[in-house]
PDB file of N, CA and C in Angstrom:
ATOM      1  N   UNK A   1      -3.356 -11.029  -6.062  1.00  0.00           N
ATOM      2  CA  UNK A   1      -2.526 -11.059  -7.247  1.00  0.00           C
ATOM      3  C   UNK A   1      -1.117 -11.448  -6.818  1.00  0.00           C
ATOM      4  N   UNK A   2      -0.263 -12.376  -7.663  1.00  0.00           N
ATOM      5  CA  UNK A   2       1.001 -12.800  -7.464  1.00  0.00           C
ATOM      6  C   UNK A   2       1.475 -12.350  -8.573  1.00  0.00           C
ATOM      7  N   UNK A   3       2.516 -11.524  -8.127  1.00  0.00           N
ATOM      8  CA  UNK A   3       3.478 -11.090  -9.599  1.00  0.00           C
ATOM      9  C   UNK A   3       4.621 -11.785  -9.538  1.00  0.00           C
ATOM     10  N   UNK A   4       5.178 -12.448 -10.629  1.00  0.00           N
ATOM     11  CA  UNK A   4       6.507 -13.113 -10.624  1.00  0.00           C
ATOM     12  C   UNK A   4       7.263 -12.466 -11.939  1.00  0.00           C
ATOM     13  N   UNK A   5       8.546 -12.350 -11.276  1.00  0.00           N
ATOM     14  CA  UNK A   5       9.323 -11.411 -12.940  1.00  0.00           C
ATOM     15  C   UNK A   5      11.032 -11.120 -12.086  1.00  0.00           C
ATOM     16  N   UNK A   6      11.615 -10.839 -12.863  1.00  0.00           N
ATOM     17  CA  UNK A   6      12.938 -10.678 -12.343  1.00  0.00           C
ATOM     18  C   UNK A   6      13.062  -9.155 -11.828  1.00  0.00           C
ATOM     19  N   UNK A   7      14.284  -8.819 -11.073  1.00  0.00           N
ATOM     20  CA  UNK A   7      14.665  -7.833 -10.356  1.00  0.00           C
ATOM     21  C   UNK A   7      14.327  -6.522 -11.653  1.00  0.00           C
ATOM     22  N   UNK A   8      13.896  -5.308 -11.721  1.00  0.00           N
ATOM     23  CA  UNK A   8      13.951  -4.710 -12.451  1.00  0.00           C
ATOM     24  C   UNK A   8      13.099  -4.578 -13.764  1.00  0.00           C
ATOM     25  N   UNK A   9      12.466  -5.649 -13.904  1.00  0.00           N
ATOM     26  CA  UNK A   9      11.396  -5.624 -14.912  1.00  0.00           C
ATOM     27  C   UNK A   9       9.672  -4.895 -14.810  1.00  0.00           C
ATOM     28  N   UNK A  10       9.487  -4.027 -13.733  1.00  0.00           N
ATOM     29  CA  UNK A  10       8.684  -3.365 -13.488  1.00  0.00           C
ATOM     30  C   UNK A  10       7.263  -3.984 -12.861  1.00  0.00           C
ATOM     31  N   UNK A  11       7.354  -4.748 -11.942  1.00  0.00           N
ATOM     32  CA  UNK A  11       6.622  -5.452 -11.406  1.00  0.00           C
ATOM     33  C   UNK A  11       5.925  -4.468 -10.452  1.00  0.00           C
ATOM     34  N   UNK A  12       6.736  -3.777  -9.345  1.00  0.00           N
ATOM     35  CA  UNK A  12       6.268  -3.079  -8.193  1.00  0.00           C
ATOM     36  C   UNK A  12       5.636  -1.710  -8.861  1.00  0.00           C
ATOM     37  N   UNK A  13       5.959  -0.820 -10.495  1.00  0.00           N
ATOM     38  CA  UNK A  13       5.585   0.202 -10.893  1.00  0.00           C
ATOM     39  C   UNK A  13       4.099  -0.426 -11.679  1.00  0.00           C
ATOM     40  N   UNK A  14       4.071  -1.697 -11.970  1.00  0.00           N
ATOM     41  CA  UNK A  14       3.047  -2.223 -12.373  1.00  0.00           C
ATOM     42  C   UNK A  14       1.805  -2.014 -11.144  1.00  0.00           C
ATOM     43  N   UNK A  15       1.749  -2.800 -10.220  1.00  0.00           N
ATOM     44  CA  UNK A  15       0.852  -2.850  -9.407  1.00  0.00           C
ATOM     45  C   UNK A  15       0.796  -1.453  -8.566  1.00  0.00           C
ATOM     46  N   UNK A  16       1.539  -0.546  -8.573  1.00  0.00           N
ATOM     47  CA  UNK A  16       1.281   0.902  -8.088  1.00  0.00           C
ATOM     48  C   UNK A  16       0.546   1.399  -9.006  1.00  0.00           C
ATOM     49  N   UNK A  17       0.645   0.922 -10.355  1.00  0.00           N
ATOM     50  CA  UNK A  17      -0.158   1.941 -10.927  1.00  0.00           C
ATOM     51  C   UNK A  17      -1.652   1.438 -11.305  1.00  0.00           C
ATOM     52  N   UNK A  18      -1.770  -0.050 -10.843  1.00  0.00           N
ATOM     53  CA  UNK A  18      -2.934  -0.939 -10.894  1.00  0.00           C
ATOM     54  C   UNK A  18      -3.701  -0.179  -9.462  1.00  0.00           C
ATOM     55  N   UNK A  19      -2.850   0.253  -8.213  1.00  0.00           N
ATOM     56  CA  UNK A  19      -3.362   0.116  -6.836  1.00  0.00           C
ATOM     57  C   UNK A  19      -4.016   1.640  -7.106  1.00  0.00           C
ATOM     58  N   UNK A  20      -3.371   2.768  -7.364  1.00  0.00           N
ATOM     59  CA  UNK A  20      -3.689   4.522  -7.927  1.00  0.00           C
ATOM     60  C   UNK A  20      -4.993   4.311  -8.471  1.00  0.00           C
ATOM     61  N   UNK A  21      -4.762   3.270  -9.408  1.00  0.00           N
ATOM     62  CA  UNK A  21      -5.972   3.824 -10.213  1.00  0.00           C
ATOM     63  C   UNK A  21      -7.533   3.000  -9.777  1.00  0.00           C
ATOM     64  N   UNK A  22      -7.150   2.007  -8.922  1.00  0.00           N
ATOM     65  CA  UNK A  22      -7.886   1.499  -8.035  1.00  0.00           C
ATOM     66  C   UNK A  22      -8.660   2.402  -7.014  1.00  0.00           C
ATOM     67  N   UNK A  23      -8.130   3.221  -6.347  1.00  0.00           N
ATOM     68  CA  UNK A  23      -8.074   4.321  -5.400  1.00  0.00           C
ATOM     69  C   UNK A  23      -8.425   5.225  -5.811  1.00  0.00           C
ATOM     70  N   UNK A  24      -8.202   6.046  -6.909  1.00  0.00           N
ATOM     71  CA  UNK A  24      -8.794   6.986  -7.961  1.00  0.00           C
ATOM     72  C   UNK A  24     -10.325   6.540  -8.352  1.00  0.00           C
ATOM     73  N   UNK A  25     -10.565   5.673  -8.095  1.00  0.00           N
ATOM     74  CA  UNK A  25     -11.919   5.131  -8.917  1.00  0.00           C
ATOM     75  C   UNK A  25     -12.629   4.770  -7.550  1.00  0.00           C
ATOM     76  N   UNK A  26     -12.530   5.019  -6.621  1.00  0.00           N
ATOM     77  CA  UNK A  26     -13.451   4.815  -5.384  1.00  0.00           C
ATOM     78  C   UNK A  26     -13.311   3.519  -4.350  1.00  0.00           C
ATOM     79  N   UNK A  27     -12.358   2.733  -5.178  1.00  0.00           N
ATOM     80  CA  UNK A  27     -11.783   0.781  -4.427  1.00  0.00           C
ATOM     81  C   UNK A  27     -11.334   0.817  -3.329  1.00  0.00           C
ATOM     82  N   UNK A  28     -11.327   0.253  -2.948  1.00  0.00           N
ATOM     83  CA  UNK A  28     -10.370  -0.063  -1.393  1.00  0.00           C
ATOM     84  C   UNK A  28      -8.800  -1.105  -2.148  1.00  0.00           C
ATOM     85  N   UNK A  29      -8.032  -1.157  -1.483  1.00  0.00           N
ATOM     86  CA  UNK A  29      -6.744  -2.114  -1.845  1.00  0.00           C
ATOM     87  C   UNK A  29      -6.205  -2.535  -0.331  1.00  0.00           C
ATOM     88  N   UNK A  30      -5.559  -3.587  -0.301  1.00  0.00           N
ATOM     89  CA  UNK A  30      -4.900  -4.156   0.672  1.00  0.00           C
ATOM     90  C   UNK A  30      -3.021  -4.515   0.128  1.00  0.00           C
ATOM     91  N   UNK A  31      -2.454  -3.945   0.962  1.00  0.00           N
ATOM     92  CA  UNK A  31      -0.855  -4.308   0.529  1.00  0.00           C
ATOM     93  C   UNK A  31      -0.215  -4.903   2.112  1.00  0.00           C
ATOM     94  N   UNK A  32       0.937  -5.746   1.396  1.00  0.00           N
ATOM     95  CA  UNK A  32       1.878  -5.621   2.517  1.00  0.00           C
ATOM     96  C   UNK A  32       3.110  -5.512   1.965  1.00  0.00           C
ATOM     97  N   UNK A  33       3.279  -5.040   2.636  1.00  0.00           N
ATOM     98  CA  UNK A  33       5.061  -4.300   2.179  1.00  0.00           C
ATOM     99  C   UNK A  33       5.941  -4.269   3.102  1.00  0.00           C
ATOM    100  N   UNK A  34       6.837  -5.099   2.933  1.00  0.00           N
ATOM    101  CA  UNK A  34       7.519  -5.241   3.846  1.00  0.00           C
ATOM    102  C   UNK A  34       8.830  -4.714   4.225  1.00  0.00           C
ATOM    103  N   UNK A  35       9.181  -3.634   3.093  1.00  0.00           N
ATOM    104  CA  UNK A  35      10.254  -2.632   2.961  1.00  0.00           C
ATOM    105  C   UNK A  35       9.600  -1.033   3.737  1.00  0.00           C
ATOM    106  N   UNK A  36       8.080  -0.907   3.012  1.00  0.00           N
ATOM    107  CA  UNK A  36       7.511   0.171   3.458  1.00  0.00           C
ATOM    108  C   UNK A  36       7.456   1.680   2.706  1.00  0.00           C
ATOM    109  N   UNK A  37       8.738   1.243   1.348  1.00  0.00           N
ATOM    110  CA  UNK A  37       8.326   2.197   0.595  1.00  0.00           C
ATOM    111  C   UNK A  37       7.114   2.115  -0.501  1.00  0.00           C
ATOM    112  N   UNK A  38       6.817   1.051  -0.542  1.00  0.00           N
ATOM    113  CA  UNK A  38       5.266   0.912  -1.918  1.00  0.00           C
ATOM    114  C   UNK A  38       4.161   1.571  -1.189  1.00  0.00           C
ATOM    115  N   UNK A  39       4.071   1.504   0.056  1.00  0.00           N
ATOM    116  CA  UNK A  39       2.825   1.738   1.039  1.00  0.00           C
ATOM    117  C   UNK A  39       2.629   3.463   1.143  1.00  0.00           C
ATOM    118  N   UNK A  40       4.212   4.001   0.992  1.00  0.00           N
ATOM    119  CA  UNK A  40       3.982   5.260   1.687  1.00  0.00           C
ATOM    120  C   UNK A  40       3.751   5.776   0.476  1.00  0.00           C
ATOM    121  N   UNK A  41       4.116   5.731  -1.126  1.00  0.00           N
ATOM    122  CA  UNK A  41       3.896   5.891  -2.209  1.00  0.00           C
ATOM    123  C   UNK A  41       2.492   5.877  -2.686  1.00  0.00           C
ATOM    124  N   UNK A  42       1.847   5.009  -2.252  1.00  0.00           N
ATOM    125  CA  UNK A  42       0.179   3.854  -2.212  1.00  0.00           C
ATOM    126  C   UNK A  42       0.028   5.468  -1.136  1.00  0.00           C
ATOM    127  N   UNK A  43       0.238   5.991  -0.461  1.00  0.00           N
ATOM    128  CA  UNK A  43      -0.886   6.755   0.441  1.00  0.00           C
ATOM    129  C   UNK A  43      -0.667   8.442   0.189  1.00  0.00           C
ATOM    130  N   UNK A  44       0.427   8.463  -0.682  1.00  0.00           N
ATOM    131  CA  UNK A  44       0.235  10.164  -1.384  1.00  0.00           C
ATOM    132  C   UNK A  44      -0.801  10.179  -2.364  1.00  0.00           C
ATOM    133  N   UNK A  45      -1.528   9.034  -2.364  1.00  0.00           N
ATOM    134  CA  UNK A  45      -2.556   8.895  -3.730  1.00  0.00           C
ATOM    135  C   UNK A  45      -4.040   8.706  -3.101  1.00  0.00           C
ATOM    136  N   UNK A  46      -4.178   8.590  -1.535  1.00  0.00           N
ATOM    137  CA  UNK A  46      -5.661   8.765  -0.836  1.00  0.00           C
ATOM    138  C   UNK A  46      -5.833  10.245  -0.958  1.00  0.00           C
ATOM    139  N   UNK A  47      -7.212  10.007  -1.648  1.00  0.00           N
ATOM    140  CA  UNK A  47      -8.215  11.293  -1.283  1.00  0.00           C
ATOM    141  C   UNK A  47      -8.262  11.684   0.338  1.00  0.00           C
ATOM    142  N   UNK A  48      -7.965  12.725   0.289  1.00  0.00           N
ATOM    143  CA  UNK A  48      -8.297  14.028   1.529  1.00  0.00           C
ATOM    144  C   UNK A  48      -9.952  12.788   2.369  1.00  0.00           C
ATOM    145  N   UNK A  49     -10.548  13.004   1.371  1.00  0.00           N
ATOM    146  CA  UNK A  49     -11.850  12.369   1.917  1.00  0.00           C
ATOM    147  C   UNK A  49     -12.371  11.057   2.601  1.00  0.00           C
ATOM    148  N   UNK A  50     -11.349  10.358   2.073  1.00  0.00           N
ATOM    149  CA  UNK A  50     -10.938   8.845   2.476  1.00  0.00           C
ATOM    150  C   UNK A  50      -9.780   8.447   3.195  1.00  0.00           C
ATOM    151  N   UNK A  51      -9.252   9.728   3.916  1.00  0.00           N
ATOM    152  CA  UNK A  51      -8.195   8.936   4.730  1.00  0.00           C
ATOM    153  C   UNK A  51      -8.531   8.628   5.937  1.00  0.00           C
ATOM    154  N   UNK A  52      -9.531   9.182   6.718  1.00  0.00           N
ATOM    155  CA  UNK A  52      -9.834   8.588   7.436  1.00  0.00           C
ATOM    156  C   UNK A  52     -10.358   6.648   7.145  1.00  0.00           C
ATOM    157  N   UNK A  53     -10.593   6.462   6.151  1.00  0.00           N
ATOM    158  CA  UNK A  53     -10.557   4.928   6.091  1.00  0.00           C
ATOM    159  C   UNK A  53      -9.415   3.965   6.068  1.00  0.00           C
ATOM    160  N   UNK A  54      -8.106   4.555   6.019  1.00  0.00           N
ATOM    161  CA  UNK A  54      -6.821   3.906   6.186  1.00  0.00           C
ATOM    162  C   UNK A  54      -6.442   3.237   7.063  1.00  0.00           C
ATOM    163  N   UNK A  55      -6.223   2.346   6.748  1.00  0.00           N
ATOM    164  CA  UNK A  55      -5.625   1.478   7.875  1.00  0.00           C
ATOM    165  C   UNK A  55      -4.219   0.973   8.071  1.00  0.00           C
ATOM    166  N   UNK A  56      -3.605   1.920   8.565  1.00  0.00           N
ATOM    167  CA  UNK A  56      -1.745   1.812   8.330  1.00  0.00           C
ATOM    168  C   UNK A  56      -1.191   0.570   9.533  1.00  0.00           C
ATOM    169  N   UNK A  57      -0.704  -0.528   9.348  1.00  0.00           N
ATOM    170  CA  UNK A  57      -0.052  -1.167  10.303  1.00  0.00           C
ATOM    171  C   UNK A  57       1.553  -1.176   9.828  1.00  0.00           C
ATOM    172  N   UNK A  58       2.443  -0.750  10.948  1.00  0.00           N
ATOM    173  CA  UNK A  58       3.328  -0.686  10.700  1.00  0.00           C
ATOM    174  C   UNK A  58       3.745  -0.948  11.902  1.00  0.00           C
ATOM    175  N   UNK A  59       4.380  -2.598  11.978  1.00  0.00           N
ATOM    176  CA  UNK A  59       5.185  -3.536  12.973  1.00  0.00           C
ATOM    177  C   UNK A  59       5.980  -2.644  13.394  1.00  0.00           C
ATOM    178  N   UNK A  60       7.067  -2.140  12.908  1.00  0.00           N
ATOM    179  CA  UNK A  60       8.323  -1.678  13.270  1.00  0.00           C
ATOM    180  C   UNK A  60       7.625  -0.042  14.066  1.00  0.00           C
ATOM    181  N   UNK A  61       6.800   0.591  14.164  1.00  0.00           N
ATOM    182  CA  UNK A  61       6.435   1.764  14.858  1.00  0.00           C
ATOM    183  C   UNK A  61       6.731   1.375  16.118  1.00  0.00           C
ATOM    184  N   UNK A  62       7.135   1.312  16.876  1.00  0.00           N
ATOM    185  CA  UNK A  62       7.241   1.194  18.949  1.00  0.00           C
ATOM    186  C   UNK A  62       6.272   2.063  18.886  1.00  0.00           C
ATOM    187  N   UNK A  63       6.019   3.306  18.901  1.00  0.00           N
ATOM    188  CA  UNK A  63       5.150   4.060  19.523  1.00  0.00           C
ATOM    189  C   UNK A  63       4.056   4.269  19.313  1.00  0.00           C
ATOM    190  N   UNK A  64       3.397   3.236  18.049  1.00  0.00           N
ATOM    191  CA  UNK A  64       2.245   2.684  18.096  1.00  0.00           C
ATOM    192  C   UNK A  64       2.005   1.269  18.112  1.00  0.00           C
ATOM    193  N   UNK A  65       2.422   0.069  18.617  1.00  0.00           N
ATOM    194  CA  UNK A  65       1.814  -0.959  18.567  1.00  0.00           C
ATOM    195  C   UNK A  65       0.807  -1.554  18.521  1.00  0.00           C
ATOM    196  N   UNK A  66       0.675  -2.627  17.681  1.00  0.00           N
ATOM    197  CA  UNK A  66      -0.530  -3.777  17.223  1.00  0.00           C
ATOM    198  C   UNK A  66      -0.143  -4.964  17.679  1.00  0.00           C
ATOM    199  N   UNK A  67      -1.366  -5.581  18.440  1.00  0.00           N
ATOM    200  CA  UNK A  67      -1.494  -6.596  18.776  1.00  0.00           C
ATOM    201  C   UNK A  67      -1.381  -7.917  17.848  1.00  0.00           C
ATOM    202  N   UNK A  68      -0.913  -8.720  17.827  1.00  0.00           N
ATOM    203  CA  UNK A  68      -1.903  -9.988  16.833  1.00  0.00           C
ATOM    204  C   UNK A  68      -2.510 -11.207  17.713  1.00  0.00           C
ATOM    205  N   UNK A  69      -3.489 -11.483  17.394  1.00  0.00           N
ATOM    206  CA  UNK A  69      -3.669 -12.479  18.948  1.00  0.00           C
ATOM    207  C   UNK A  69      -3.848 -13.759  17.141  1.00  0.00           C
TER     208      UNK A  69
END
């Protein structure tokens, strides 16, 4: 999905609440975020039961690094 809209018109509360209820209903979702607050928002909303299926990459961690080949 590509959202286009100006600063403030509710684009990022749009697709959080598209991604919740995605997640609520059993889906998987893929984000990138490149600020890092939509993501951490996106993961107070995994089930207890499914976090082990998360897959957090976060470039800027040093003390966990990812490869990209």
């Amino acid at each position: 999905m590509y959202v286009v809209g100006k600063s403030g018109t509710g684009k990022t509360t749009m697709m959080k609440n598209l991604m919740i209820n995605d997640i609520k209903n059993g889906f998987g979702v893929g984000v990138l975020d490149p600020h890092g607050e939509f993501v951490e928002e996106l993961l107070k909303h995994v089930p207890e039961g499914r976090i082990k299926d998360v897959i957090y990459v976060n470039p800027a961690d040093i003390d966990n690094p990812v490869g990209f080949n």
